[in-house]
C-alpha atoms as a PDB file:
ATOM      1  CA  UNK A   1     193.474 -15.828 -76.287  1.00  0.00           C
ATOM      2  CA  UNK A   2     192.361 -18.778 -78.636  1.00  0.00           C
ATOM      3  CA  UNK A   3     195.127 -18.492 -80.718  1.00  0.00           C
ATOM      4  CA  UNK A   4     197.724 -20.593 -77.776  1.00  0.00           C
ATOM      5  CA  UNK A   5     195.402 -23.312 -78.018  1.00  0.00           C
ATOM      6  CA  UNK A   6     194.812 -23.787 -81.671  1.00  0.00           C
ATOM      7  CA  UNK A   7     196.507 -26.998 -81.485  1.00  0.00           C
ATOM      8  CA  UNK A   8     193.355 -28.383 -79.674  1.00  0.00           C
ATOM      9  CA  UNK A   9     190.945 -26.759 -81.979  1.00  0.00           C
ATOM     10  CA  UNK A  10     192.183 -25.405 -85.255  1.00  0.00           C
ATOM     11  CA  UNK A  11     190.900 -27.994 -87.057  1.00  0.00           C
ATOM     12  CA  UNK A  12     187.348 -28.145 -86.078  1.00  0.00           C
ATOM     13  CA  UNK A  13     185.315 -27.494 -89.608  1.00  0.00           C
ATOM     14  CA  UNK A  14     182.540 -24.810 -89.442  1.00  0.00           C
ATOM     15  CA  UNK A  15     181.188 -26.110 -92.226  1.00  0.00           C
ATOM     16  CA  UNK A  16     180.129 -29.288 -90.997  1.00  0.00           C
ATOM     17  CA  UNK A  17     176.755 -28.489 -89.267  1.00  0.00           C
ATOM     18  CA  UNK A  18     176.760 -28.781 -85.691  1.00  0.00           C
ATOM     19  CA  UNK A  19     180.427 -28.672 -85.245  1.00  0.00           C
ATOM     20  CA  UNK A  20     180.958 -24.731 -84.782  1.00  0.00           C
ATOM     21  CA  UNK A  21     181.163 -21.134 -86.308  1.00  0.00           C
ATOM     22  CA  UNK A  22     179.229 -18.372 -85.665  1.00  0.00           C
ATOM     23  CA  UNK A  23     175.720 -19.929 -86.655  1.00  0.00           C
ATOM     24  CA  UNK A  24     176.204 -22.217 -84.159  1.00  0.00           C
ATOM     25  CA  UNK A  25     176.828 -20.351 -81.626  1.00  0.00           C
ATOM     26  CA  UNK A  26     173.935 -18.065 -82.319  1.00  0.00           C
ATOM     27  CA  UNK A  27     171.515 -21.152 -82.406  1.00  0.00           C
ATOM     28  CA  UNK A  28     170.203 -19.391 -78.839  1.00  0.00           C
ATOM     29  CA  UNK A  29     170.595 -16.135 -77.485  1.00  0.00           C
ATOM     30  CA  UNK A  30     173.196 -15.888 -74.511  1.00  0.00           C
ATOM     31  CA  UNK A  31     170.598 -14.703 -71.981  1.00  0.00           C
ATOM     32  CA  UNK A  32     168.963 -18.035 -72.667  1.00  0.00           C
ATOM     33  CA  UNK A  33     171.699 -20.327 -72.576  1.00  0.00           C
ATOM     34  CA  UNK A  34     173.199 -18.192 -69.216  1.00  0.00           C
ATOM     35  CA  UNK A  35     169.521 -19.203 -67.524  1.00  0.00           C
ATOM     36  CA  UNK A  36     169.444 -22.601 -69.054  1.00  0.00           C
ATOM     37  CA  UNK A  37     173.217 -23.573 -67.596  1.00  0.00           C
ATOM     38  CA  UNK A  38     172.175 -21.239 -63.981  1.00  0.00           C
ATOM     39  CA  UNK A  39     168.907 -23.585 -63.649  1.00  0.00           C
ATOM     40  CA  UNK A  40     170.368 -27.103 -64.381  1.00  0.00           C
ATOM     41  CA  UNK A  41     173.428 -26.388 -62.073  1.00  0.00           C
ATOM     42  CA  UNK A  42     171.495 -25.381 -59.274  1.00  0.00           C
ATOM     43  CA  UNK A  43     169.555 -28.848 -60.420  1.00  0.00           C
ATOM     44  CA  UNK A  44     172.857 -30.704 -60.558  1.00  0.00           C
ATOM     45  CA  UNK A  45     174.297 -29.578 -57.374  1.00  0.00           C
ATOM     46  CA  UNK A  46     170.771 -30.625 -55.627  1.00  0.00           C
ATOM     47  CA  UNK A  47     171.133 -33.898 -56.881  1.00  0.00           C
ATOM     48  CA  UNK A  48     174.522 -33.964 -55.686  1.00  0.00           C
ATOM     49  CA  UNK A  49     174.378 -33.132 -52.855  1.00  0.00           C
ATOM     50  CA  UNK A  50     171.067 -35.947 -52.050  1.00  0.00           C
ATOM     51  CA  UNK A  51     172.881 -38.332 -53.388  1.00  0.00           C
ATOM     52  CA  UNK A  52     175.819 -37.795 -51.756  1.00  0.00           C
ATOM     53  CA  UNK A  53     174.261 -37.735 -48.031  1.00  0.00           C
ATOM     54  CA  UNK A  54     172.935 -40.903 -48.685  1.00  0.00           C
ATOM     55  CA  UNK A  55     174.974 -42.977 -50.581  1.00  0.00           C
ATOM     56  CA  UNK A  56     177.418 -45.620 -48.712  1.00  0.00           C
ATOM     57  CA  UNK A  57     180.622 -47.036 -49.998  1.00  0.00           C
ATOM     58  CA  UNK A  58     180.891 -50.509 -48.685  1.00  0.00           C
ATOM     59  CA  UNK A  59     184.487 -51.790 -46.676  1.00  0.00           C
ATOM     60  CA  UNK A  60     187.076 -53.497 -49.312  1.00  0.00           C
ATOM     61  CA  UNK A  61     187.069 -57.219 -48.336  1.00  0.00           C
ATOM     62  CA  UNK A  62     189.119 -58.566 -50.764  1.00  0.00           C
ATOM     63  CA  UNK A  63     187.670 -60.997 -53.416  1.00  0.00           C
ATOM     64  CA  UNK A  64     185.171 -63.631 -52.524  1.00  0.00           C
ATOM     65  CA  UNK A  65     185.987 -66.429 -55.109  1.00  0.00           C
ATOM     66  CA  UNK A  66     188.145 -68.897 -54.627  1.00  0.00           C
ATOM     67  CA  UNK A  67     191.477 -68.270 -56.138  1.00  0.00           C
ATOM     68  CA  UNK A  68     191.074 -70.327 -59.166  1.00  0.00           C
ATOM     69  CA  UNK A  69     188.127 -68.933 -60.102  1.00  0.00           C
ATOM     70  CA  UNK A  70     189.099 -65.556 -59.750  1.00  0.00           C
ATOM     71  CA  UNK A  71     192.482 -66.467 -61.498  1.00  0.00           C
ATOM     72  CA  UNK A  72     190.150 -67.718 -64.091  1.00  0.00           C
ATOM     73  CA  UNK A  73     188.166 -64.909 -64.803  1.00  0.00           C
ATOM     74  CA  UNK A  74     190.847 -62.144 -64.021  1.00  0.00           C
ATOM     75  CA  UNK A  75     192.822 -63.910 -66.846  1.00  0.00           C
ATOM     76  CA  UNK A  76     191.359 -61.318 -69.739  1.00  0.00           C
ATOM     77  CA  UNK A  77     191.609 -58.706 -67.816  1.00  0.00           C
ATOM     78  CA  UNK A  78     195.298 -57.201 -69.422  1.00  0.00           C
ATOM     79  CA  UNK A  79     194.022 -57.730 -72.730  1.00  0.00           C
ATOM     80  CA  UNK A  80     190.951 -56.310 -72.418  1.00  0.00           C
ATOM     81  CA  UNK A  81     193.255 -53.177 -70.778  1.00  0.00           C
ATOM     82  CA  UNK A  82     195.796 -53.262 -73.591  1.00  0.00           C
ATOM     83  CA  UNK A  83     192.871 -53.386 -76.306  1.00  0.00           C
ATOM     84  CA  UNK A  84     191.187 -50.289 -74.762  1.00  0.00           C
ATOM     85  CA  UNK A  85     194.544 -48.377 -74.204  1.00  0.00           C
ATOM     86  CA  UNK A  86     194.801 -49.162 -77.970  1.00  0.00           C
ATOM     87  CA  UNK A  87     191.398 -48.044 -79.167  1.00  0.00           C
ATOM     88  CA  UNK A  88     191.790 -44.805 -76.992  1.00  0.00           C
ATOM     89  CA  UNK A  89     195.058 -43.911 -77.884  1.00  0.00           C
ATOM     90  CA  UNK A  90     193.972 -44.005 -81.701  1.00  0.00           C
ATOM     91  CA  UNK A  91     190.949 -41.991 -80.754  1.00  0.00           C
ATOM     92  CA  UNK A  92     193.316 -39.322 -79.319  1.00  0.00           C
ATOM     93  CA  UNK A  93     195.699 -39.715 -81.967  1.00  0.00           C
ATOM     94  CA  UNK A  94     193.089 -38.959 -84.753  1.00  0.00           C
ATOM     95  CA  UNK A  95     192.236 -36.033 -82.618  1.00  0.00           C
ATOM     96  CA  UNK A  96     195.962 -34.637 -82.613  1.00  0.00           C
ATOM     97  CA  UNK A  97     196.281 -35.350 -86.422  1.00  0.00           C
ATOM     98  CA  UNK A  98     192.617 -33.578 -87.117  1.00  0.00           C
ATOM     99  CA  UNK A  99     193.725 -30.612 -84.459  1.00  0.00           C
ATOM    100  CA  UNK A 100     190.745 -31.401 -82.364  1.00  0.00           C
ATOM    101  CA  UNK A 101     191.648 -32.267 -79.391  1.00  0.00           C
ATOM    102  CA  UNK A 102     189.095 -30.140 -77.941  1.00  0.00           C
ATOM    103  CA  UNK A 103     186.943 -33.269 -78.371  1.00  0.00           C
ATOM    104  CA  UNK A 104     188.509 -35.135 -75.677  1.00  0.00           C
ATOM    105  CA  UNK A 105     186.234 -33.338 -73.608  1.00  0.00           C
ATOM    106  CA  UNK A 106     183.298 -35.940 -74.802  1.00  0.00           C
ATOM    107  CA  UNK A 107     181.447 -37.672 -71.669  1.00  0.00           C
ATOM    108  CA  UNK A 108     182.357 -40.592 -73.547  1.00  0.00           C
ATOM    109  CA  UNK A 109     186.065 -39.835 -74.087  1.00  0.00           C
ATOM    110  CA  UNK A 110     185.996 -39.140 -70.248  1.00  0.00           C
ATOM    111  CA  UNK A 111     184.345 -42.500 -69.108  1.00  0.00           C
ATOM    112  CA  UNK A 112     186.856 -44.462 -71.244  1.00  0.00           C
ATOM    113  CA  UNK A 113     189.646 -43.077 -69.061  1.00  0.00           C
ATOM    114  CA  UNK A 114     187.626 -44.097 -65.988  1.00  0.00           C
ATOM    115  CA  UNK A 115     187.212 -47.554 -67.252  1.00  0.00           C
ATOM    116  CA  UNK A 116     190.887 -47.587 -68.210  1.00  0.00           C
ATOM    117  CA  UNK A 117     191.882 -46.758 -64.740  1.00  0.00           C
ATOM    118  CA  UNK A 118     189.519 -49.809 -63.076  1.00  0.00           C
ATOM    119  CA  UNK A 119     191.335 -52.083 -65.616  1.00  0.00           C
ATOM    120  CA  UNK A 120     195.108 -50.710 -64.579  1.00  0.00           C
ATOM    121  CA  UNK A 121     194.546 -49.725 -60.846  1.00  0.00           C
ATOM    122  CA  UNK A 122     194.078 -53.293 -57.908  1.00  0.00           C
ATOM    123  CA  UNK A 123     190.704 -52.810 -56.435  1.00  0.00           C
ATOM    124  CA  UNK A 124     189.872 -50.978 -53.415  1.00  0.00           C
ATOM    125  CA  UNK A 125     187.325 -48.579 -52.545  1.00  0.00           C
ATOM    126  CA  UNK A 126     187.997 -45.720 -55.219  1.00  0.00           C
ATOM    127  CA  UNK A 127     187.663 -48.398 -57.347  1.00  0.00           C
ATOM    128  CA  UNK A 128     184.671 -49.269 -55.987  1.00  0.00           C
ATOM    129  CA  UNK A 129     183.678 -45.692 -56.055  1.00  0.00           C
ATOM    130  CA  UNK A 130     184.492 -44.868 -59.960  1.00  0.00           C
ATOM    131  CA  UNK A 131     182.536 -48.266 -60.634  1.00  0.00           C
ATOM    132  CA  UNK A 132     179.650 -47.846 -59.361  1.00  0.00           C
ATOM    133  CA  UNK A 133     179.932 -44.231 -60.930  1.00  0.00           C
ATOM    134  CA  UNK A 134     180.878 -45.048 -64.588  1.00  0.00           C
ATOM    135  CA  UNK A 135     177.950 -48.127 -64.308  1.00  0.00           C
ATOM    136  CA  UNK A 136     175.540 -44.877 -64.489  1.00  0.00           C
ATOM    137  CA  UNK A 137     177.347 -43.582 -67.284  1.00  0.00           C
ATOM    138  CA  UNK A 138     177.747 -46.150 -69.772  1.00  0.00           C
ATOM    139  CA  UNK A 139     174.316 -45.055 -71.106  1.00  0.00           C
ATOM    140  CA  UNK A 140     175.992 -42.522 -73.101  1.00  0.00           C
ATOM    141  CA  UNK A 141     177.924 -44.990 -75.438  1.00  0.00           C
ATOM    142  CA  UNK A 142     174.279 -46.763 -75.830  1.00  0.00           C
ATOM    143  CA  UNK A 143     173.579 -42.990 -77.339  1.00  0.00           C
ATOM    144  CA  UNK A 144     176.444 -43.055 -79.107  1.00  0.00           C
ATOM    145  CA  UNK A 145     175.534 -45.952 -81.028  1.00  0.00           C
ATOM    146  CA  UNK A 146     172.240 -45.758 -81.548  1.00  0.00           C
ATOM    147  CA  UNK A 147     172.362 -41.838 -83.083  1.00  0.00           C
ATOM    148  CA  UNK A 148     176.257 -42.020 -84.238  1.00  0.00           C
ATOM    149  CA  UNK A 149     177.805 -38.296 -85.130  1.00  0.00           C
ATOM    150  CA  UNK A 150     180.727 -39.617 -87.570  1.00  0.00           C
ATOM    151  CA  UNK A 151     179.954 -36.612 -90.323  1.00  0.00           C
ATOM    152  CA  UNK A 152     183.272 -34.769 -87.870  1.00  0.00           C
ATOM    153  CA  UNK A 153     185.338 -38.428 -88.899  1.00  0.00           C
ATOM    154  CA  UNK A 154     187.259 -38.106 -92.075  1.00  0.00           C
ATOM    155  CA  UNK A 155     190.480 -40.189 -91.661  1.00  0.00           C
ATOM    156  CA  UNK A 156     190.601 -43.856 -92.832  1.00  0.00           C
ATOM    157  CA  UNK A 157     189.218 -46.326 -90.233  1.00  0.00           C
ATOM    158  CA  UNK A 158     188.370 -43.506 -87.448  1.00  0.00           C
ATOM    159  CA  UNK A 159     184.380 -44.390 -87.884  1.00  0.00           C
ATOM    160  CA  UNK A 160     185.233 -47.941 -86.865  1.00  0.00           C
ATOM    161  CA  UNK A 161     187.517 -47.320 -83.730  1.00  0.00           C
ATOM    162  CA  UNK A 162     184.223 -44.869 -82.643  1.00  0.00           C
ATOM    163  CA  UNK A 163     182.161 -48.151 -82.531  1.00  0.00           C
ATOM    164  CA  UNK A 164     184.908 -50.050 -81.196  1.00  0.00           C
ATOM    165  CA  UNK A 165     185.235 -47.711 -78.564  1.00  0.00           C
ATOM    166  CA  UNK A 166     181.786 -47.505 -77.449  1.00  0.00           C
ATOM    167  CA  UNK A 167     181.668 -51.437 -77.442  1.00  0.00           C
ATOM    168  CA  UNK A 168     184.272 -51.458 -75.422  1.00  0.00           C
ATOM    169  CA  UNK A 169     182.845 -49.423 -73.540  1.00  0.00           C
ATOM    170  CA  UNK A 170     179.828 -51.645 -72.590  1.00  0.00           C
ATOM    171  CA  UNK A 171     181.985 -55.061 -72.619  1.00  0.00           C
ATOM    172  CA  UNK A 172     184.208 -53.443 -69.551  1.00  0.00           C
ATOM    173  CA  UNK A 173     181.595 -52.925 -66.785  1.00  0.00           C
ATOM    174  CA  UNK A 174     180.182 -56.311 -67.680  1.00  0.00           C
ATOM    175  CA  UNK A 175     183.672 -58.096 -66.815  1.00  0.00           C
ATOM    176  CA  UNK A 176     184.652 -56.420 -64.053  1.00  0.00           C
ATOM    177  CA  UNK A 177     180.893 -57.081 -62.391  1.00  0.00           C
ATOM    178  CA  UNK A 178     182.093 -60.964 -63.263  1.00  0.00           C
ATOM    179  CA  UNK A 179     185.514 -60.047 -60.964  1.00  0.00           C
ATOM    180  CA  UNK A 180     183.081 -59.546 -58.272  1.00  0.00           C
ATOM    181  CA  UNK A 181     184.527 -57.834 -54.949  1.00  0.00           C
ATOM    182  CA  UNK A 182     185.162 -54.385 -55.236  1.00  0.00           C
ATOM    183  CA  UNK A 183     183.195 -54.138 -58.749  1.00  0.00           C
ATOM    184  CA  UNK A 184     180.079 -54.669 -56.945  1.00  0.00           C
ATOM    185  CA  UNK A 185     176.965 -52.462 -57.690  1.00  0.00           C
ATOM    186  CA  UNK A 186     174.600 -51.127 -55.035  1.00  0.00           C
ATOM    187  CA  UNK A 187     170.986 -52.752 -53.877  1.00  0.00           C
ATOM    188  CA  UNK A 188     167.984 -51.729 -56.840  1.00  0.00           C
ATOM    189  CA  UNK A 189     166.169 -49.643 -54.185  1.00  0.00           C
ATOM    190  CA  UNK A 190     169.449 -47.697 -54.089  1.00  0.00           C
ATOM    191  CA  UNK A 191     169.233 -44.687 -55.729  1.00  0.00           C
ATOM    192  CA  UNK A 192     172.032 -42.536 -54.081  1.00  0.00           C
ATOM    193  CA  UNK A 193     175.126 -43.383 -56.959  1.00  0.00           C
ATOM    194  CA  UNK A 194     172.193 -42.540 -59.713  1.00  0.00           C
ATOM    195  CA  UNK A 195     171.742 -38.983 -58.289  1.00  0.00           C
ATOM    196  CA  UNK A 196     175.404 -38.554 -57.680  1.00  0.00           C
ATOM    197  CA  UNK A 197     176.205 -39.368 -61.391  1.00  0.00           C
ATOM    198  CA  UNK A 198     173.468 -37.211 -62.760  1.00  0.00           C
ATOM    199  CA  UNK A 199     174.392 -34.369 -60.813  1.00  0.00           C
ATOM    200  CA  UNK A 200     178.066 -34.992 -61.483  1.00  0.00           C
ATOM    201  CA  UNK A 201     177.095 -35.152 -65.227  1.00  0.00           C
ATOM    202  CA  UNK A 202     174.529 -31.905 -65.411  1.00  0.00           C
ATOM    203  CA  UNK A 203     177.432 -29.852 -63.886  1.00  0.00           C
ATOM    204  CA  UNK A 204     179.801 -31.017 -66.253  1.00  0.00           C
ATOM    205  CA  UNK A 205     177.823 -30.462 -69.050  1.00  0.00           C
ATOM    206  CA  UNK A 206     175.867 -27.163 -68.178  1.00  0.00           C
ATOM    207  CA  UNK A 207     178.938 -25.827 -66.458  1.00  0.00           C
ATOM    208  CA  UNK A 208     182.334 -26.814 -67.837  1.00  0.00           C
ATOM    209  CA  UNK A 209     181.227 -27.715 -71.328  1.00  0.00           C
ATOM    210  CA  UNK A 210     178.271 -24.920 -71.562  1.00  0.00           C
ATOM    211  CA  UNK A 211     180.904 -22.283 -70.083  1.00  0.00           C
ATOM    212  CA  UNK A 212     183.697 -23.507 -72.731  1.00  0.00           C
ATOM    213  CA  UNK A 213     181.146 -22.901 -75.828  1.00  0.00           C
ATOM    214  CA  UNK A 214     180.219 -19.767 -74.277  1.00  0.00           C
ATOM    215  CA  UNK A 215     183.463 -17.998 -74.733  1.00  0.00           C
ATOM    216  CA  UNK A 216     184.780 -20.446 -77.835  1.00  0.00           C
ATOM    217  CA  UNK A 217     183.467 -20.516 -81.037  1.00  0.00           C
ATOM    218  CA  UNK A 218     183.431 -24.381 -81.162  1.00  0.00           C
ATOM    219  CA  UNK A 219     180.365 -27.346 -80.025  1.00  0.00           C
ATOM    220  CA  UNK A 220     182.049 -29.967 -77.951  1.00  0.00           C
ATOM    221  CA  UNK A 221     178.716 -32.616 -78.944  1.00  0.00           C
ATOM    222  CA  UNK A 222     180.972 -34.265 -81.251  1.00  0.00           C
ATOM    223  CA  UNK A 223     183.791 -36.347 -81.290  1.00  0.00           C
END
């Protein structure tokens, strides 16, 4: 079955530790991880589901500043969105030159596209929806650069677009929350959009990611 997809994976090393193989993938027995992944969903879809009964997406008003203002800060706004379309689309061209695209799968990797979207799309309410979801997420590319994985980066200058990226990353929310309007965040005592995200993040991880290791012999951690 593997074998039609080895264009996203073939080139994932098992002898880099961490990335894959069959030691990896015994780290835990499957009873375990099956328990582990059947606990933290039924956690993720409870957080959900509480977030998501409380949480209130405010009307689209348009932009409060006065037009100059707004003209004035919406001015870097295509270059910031051609510089990330840049940085990403070297990130996924390393991954189609390294046969890896199986790493695209990355929270972070996924976030970036979000962010790439509020740059490209005019703002609205899913705007406002994806922002206030992606401000919740950003904490991963904190990770990221505080505990880097770059022993899976061999080509020339693909460790430096990974710090790029997650700079970029952290630079993005902070502009658009300068734009104002529909790039607004919720009150502090809010914590609906922070149990939405976790859940929406737990299930990712413990069910699409967990279930793709469980029947692949690769770790999708890295990237």
């Amino acid at each position: 079955m593997w074998s039609d997809f080895d264009w996203a994976y073939d080139g994932v090393s098992h002898s880099i530790a961490g990335s894959g193989g069959s030691e990896c993938a015994a780290h835990t027995t499957l009873r375990r991880r099956l328990f582990e992944s059947l606990v933290v969903s039924v956690l993720g879809v409870g957080y959900f589901v509480w977030g998501y009964r409380r949480i209130s997406v405010p009307p689209f008003i348009g932009h409060p500043l006065p037009d100059a203002t707004h003209k004035g800060r919406r001015f870097g706004r295509r270059p910031l969105l051609v510089v990330m379309c840049l940085v990403f689309g070297c990130e996924i061209g390393f991954k189609c030159a390294t046969k890896t695209l199986i790493y695209l799968l990355n929270p972070c990797h996924v976030v970036t596209a979000v962010q790439i979207f509020l740059l490209a799309a005019p703002p609205g309410r899913l705007a406002t929806v994806l922002f206030r979801w992606q401000m919740h997420s950003v904490s991963g590319a904190i990770l990221a650069l505080v505990f880097p994985v770059l022993n899976t980066r061999l080509l020339p200058f693909e460790t430096e677009v990974y710090y790029v990226q997650h700079l970029l990353m952290l630079i993005v929310p902070f502009y658009l929350l300068r734009l104002g309007g529909a790039y607004s965040v919720e009150r502090l005592q809010d914590f609906s959009w922070s149990m939405v995200s976790v859940g929406i993040w737990l299930l990712y991880h413990f069910f699409v990611l967990q279930g793709l290791a469980l029947v692949s012999p690769f770790h999708r951690n890295q990237g």
